[in-house]
C-alpha atoms as a PDB file:
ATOM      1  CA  UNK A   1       0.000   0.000   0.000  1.00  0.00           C
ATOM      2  CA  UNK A   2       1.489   3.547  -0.886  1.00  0.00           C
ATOM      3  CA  UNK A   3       0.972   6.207   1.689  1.00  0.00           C
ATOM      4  CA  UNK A   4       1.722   9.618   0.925  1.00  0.00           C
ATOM      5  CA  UNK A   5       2.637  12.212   3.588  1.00  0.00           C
ATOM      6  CA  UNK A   6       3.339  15.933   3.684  1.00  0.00           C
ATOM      7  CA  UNK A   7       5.327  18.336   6.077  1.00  0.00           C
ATOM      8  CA  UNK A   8       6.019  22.080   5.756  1.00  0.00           C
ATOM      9  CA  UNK A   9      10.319  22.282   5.728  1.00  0.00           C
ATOM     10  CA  UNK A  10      11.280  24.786   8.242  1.00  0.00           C
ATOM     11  CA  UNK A  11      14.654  25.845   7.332  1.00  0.00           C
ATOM     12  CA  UNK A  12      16.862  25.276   5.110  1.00  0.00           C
ATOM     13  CA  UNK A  13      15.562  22.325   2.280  1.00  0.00           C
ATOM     14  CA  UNK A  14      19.308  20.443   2.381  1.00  0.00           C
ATOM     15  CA  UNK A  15      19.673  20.365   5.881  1.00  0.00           C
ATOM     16  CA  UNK A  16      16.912  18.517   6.464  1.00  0.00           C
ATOM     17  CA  UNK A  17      17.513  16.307   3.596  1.00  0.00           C
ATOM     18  CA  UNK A  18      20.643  15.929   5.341  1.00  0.00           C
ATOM     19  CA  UNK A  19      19.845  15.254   8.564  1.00  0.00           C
ATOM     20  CA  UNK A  20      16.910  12.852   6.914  1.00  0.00           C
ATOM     21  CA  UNK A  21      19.680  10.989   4.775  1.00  0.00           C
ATOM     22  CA  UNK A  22      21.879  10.783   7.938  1.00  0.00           C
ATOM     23  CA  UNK A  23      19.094   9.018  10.316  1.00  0.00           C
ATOM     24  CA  UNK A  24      17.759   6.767   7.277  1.00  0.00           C
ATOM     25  CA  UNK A  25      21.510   5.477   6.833  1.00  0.00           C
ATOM     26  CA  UNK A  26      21.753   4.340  10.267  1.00  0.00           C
ATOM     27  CA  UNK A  27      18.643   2.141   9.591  1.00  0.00           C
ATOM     28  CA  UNK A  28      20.405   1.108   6.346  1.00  0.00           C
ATOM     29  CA  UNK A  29      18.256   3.045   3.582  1.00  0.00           C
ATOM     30  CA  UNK A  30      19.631   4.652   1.133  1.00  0.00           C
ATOM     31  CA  UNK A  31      18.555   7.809  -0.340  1.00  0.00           C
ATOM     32  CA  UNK A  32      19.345   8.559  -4.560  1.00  0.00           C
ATOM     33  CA  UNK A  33      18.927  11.878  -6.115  1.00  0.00           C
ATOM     34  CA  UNK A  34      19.291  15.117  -5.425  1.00  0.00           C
ATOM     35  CA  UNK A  35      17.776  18.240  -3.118  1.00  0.00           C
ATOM     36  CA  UNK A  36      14.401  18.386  -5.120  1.00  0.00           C
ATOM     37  CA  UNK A  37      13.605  14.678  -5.731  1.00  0.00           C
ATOM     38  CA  UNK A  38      14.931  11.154  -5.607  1.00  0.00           C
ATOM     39  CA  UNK A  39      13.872   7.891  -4.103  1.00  0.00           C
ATOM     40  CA  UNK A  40      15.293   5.898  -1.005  1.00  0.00           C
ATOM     41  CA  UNK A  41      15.498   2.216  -0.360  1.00  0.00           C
ATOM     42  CA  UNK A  42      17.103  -0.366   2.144  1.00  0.00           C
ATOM     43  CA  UNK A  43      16.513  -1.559   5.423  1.00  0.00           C
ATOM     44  CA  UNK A  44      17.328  -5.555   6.241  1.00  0.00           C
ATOM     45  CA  UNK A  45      16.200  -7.542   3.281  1.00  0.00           C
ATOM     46  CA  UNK A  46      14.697 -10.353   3.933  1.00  0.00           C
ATOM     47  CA  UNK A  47      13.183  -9.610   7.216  1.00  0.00           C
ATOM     48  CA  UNK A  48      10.187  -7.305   6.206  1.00  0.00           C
ATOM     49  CA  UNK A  49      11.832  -3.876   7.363  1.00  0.00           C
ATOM     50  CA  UNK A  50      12.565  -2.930   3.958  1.00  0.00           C
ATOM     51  CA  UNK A  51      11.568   0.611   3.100  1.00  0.00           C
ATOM     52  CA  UNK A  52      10.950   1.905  -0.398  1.00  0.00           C
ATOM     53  CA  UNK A  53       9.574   5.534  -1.741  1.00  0.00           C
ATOM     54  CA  UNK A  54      10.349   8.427  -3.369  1.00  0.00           C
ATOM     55  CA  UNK A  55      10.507  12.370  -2.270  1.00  0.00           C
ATOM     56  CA  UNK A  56      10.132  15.500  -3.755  1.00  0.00           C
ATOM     57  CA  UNK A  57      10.596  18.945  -1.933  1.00  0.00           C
ATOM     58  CA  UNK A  58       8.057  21.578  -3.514  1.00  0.00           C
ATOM     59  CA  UNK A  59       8.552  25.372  -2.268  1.00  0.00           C
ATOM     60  CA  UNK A  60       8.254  24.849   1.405  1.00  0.00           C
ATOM     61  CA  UNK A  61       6.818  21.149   1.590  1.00  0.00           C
ATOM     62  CA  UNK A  62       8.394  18.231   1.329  1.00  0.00           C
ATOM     63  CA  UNK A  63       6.660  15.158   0.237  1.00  0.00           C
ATOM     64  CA  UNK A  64       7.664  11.395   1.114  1.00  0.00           C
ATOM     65  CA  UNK A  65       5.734   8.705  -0.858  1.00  0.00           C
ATOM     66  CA  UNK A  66       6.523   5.401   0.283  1.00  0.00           C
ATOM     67  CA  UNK A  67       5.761   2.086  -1.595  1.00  0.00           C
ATOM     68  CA  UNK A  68       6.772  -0.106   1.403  1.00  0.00           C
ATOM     69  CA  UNK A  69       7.870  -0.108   4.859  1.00  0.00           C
ATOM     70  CA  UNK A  70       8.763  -1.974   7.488  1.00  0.00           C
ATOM     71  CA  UNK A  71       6.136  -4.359   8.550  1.00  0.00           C
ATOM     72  CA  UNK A  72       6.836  -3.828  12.303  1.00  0.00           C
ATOM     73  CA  UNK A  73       5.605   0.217  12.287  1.00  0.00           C
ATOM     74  CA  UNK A  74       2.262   1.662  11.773  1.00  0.00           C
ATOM     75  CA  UNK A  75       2.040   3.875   9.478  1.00  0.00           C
ATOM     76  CA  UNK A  76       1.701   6.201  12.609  1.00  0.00           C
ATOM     77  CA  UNK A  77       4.438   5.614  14.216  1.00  0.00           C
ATOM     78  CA  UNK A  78       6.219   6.242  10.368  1.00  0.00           C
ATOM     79  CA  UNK A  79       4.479   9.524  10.150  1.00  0.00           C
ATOM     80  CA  UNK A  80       5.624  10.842  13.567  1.00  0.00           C
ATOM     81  CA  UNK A  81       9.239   9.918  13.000  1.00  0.00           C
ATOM     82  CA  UNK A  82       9.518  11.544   9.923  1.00  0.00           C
ATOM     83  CA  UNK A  83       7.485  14.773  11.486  1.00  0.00           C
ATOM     84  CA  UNK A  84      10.483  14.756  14.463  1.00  0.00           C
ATOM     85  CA  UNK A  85      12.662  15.042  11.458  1.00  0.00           C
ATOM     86  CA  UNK A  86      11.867  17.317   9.445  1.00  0.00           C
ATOM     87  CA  UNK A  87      10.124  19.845  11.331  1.00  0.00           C
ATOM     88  CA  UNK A  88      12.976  19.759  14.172  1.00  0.00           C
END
């Protein structure tokens, strides 16, 4: 199921792509592309925490589409760590 989610960028745009790229390489996903859009992917194959989507930052928003992610989060629980950060 794709889930689509939305969050105003307060800041500057590449520092929180950075700090975004940063906390998704600890959990082993991988972001491609470049300060307006790309996709990420990675996680621990085989296990069902993969995580797959795309991004796109548009004027102040950033949008995170995600095609898969880790069976063991709610989408909830997705949506409030990505809130944490970006809008920190």
């Amino acid at each position: 199921m794709t889930k689509v989610f939305r969050f105003k960028l307060r800041g500057d745009p590449a520092a929180t792509l950075d700090r975004v790229r940063a906390t998704a390489a600890r959990a082993g996903i991988v972001f491609h592309g470049g300060l307006k859009e790309g996709w990420f992917s990675g996680g621990m194959p085989g296990t069902g925490l993969d995580t797959r989507g795309i991004y796109r930052i548009v004027g102040d928003e950033i949008v995170i589409v995600f095609d898969q992610k880790p069976y063991v989060l709610t989408w909830e629980q997705v949506e409030a760590m990505l809130r944490a950060l970006v809008e920190s």
